[in-house]
C-alpha atoms as a PDB file:
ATOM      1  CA  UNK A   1     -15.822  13.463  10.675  1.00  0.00           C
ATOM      2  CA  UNK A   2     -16.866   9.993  10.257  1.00  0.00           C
ATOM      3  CA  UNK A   3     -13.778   7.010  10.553  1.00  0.00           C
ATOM      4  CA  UNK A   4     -14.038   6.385   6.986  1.00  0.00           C
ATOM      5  CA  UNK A   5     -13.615   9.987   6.208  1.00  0.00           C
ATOM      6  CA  UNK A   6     -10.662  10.157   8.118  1.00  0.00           C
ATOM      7  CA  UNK A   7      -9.081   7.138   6.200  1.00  0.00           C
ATOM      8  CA  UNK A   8     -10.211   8.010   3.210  1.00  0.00           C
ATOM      9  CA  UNK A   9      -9.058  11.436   3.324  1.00  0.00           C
ATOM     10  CA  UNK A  10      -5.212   9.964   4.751  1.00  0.00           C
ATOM     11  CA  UNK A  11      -5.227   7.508   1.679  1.00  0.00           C
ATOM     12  CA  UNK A  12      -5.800  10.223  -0.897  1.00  0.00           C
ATOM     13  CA  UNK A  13      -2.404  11.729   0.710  1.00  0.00           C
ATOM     14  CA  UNK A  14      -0.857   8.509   0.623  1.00  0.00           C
ATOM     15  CA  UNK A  15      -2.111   7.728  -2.872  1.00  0.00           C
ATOM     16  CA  UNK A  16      -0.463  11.653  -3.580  1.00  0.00           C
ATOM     17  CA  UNK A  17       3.197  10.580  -1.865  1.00  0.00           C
ATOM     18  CA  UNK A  18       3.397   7.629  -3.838  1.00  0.00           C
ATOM     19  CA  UNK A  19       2.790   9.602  -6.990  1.00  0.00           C
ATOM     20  CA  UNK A  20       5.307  12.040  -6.692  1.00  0.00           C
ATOM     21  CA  UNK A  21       7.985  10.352  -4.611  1.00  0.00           C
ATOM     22  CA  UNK A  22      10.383   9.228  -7.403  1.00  0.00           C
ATOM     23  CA  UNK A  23      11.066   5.931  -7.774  1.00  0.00           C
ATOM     24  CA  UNK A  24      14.633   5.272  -6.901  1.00  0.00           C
ATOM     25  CA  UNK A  25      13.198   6.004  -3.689  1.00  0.00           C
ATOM     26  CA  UNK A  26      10.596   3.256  -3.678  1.00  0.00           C
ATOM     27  CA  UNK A  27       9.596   1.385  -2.022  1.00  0.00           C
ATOM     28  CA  UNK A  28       8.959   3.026   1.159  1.00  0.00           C
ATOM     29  CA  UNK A  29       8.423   1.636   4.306  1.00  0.00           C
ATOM     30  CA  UNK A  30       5.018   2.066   6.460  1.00  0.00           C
ATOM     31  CA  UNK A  31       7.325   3.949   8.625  1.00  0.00           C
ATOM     32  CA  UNK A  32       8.570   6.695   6.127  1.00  0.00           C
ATOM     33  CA  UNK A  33       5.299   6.748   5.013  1.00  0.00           C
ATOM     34  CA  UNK A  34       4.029   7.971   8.585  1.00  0.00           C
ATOM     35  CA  UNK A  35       6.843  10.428   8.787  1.00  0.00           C
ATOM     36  CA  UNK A  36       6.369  12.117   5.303  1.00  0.00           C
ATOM     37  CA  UNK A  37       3.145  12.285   6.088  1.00  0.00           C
ATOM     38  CA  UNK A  38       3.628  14.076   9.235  1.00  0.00           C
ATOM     39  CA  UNK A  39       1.347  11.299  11.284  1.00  0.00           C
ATOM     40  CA  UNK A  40       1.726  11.485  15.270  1.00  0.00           C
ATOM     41  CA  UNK A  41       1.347   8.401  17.488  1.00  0.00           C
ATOM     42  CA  UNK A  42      -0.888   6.608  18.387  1.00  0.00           C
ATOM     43  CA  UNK A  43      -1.644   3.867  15.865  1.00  0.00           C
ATOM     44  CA  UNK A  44       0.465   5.624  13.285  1.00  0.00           C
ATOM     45  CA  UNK A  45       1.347   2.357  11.553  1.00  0.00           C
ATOM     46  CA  UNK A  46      -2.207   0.881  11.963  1.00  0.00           C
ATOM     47  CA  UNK A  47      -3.772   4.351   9.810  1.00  0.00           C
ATOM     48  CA  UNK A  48      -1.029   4.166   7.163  1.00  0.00           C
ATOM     49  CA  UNK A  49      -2.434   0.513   6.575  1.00  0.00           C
ATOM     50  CA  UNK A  50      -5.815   1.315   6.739  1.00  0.00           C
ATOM     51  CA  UNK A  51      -5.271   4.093   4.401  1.00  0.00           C
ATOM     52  CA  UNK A  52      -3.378   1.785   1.733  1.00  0.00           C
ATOM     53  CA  UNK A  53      -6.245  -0.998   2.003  1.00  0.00           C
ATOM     54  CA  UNK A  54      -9.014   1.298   1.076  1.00  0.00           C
ATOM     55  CA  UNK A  55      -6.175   2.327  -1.941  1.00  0.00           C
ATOM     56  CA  UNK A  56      -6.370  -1.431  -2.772  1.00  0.00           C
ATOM     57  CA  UNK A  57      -9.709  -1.528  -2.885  1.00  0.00           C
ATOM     58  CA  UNK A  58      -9.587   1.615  -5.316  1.00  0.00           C
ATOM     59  CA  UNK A  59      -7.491   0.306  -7.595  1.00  0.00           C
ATOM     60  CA  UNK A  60      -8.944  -3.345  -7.905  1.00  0.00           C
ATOM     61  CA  UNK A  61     -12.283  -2.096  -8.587  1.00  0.00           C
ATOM     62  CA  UNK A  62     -10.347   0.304 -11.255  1.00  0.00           C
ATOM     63  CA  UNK A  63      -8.570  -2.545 -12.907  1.00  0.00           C
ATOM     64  CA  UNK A  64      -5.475  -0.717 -12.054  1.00  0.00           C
ATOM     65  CA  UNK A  65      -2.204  -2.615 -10.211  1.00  0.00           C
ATOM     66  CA  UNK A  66      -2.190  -1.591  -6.092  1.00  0.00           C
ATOM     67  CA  UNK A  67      -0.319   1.473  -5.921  1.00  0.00           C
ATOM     68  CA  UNK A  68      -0.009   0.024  -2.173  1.00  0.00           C
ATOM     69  CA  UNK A  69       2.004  -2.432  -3.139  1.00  0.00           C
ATOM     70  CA  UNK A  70       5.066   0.423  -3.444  1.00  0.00           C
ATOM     71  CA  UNK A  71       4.913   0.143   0.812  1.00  0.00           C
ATOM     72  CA  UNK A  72       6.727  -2.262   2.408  1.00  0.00           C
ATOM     73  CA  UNK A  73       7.612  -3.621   6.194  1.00  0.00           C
ATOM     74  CA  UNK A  74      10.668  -2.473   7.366  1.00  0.00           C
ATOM     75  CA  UNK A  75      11.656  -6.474   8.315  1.00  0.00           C
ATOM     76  CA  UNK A  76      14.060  -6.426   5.726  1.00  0.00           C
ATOM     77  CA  UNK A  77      12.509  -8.796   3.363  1.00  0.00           C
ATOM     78  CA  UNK A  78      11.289  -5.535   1.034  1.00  0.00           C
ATOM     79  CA  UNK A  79       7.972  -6.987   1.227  1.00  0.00           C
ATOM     80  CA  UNK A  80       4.770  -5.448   2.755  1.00  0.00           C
ATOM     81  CA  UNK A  81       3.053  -6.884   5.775  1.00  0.00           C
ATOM     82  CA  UNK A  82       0.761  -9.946   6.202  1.00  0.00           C
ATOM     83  CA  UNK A  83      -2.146  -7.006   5.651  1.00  0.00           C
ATOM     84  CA  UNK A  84      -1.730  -6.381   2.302  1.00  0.00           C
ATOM     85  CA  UNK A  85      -1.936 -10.281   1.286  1.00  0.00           C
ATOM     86  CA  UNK A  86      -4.711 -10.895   3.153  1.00  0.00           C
ATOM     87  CA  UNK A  87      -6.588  -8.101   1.496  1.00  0.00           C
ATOM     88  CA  UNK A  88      -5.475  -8.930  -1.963  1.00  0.00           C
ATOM     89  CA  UNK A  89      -6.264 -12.419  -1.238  1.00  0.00           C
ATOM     90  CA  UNK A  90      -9.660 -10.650   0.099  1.00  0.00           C
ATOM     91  CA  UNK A  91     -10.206  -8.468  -2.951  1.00  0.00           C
ATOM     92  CA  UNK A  92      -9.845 -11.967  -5.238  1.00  0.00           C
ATOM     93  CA  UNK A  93      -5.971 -10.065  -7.119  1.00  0.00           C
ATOM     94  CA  UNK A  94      -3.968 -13.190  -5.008  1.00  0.00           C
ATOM     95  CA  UNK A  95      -4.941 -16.303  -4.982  1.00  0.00           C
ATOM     96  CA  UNK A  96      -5.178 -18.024  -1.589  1.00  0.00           C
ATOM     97  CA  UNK A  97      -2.302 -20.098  -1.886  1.00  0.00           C
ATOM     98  CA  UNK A  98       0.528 -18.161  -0.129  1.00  0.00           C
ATOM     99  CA  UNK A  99       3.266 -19.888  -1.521  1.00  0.00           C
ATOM    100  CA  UNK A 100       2.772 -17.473  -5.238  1.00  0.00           C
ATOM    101  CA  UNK A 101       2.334 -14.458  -2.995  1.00  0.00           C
ATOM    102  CA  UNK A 102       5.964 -13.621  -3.066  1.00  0.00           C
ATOM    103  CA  UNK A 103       6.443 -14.017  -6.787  1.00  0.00           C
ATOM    104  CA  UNK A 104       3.069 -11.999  -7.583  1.00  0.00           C
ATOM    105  CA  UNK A 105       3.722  -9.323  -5.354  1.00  0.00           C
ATOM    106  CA  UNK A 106       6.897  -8.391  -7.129  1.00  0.00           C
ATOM    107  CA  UNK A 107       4.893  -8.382 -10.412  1.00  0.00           C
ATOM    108  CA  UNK A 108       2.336  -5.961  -8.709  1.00  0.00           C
ATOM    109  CA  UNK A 109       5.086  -3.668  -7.327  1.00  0.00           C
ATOM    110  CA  UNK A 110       6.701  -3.297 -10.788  1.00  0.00           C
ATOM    111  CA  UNK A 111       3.304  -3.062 -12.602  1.00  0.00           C
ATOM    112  CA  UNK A 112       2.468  -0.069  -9.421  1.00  0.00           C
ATOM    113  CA  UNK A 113       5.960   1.368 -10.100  1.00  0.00           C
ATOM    114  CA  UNK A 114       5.443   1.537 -14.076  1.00  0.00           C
ATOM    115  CA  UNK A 115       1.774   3.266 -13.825  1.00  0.00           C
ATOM    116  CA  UNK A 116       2.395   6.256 -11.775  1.00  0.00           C
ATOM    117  CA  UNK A 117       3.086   8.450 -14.920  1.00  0.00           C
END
C-alpha cells in the first residue's frame, strides 16, 4: 500500500475519533490520539500529524473549519503544534503573520467543535 494510502486511510480514523469522542473531552492531545487509535512506535506522533494535515487539506478545500484543529500538543498551552500553523498558513486559512495565529486558532477550534453534528 502506497504512503499516501496509509495516511489517508489513518486520517479517515482520526477524522472518525474526533466525530464521536464527545466534546467535554476535547481537545485531545496527539498523544491520546495515538493511543485511542491503537498506533505502535515508531513515529507514532509524526503519523497522527500527517494524518490530521491531509484532514486539513480536506476540509479547506470543503469550505469546512479543520476538524484538526480539536488536537492539541500536550505543552500545556492547549494549542496544537507549530505543524498545524504552518499548514494552515500553507493552505492560505492563516495568514502569515503569527502573531493572529493564537486568536484564530481558538475561533477554528470552536467553529471544529460546533460542526461535528
Amino acid at each position: 500500500m502506497a504512503q499516501r494510502d496509509i495516511n489517508a486511510a489513518l486520517a479517515s480514523q482520526v477524522r472518525s475519533l474526533l466525530l464521536s469522542t464527545p466534546s467535554a473531552e476535547l481537545p485531545m492531545t496527539y498523544q491520546q490520539v495515538a493511543i485511542a487509535l491503537g498506533l505502535t512506535p515508531p513515529r507514532t506522533i509524526q503519523r497522527v500529524a500527517k494524518a490530521l494535515e491531509l484532514l486539513m487539506e480536506e476540509d479547506v478545500a470543503a469550505g469546512q473549519p479543520m476538524i484538526a484543529a480539536l488536537v492539541v500538543s500536550r505543552r500545556g498551552d492547549h494549542l496544537p503544534a507549530a505543524g498545524f500553523f504552518e499548514q494552515a498558513v500553507a493552505l492560505g486559512r492563516f495568514p502569515a503573520d503569527a502573531q493572529q495565529h493564537q486568536a484564530l486558532y481558538v475561533v477554528e477550534r470552536d467553529r471544529a467543535l460546533n460542526n461535528r453534528h
